[in-house]
C-alpha atoms as a PDB file:
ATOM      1  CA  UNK A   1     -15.048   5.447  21.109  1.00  0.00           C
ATOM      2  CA  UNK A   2     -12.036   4.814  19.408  1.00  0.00           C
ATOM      3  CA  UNK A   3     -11.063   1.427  17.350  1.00  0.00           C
ATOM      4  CA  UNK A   4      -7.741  -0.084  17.417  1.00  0.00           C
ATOM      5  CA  UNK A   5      -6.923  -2.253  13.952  1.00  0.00           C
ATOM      6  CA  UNK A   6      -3.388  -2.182  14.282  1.00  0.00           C
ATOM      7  CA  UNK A   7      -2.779  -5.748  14.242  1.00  0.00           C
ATOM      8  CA  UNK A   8      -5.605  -5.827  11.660  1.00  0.00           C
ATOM      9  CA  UNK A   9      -3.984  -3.175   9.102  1.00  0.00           C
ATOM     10  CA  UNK A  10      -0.701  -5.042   9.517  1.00  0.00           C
ATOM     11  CA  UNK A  11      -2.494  -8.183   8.732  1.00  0.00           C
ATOM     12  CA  UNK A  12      -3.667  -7.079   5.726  1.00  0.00           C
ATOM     13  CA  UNK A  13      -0.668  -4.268   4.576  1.00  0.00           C
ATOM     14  CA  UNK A  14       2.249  -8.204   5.075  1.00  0.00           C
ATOM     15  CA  UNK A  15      -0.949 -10.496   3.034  1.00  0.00           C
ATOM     16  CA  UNK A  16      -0.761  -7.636   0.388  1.00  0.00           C
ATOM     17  CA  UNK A  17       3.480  -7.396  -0.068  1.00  0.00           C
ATOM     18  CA  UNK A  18       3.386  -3.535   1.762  1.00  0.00           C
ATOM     19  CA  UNK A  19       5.308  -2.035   3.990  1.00  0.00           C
ATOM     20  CA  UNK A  20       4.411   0.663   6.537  1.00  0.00           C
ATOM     21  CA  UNK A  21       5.673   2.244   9.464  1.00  0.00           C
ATOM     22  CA  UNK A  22       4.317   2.536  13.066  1.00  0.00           C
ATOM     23  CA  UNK A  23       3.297   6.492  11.852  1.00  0.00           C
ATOM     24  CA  UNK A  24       1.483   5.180   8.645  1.00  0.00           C
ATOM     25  CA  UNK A  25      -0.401   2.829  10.560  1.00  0.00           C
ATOM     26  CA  UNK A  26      -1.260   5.208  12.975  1.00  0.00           C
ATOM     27  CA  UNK A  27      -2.489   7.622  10.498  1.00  0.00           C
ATOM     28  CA  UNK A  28      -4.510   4.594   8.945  1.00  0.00           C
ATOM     29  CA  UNK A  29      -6.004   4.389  12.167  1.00  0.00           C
ATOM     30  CA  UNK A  30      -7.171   7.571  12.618  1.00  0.00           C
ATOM     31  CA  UNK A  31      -8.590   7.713   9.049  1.00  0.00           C
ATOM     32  CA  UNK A  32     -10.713   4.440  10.362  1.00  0.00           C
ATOM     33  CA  UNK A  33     -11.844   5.974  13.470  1.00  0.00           C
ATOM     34  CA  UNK A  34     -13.007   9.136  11.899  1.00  0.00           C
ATOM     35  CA  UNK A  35     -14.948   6.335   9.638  1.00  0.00           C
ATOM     36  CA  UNK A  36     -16.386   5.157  12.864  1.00  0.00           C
ATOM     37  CA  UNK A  37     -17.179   8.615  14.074  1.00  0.00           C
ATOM     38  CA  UNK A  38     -19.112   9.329  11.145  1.00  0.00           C
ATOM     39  CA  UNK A  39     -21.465   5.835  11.812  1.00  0.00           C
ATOM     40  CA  UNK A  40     -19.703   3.909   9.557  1.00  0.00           C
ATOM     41  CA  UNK A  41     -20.656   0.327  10.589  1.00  0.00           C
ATOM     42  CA  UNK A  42     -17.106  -1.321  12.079  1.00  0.00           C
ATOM     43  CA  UNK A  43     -18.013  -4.724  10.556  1.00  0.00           C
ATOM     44  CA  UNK A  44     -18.031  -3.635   7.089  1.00  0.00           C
ATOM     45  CA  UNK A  45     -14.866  -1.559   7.632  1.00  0.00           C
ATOM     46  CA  UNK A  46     -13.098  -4.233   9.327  1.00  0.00           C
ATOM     47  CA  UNK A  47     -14.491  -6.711   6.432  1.00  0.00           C
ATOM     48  CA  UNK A  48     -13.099  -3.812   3.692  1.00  0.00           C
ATOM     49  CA  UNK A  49      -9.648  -3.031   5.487  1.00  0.00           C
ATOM     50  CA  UNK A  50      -7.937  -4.061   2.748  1.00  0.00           C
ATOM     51  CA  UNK A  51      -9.876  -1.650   0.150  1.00  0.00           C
ATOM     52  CA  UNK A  52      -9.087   1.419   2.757  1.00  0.00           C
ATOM     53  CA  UNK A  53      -5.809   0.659   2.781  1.00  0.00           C
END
């Protein structure tokens, strides 16, 4: 099952003063989901977005 934290990852890349394109985000996105693949608990990668950014 997939997880989509676009709006998330933006949230965090505009509080933080970066930029990123639609592909960068993307690519964050997969990272996340592999993360999630792996049994990475979502809360504590949704709480720690802005340290896998």
């Amino acid at each position: 099952m997939s997880f989509n934290l676009y709006s998330q990852i933006i949230k965090v890349l505009n509080e933080n003063g970066q930029d990123a394109n639609l592909e960068e985000i993307g690519k964050i996105n997969n990272i996340i989901n592999n993360l999630i693949s792996r049994n990475i608990n979502r809360e504590w990668i949704k709480n720690n977005l802005e340290v896998l950014i």
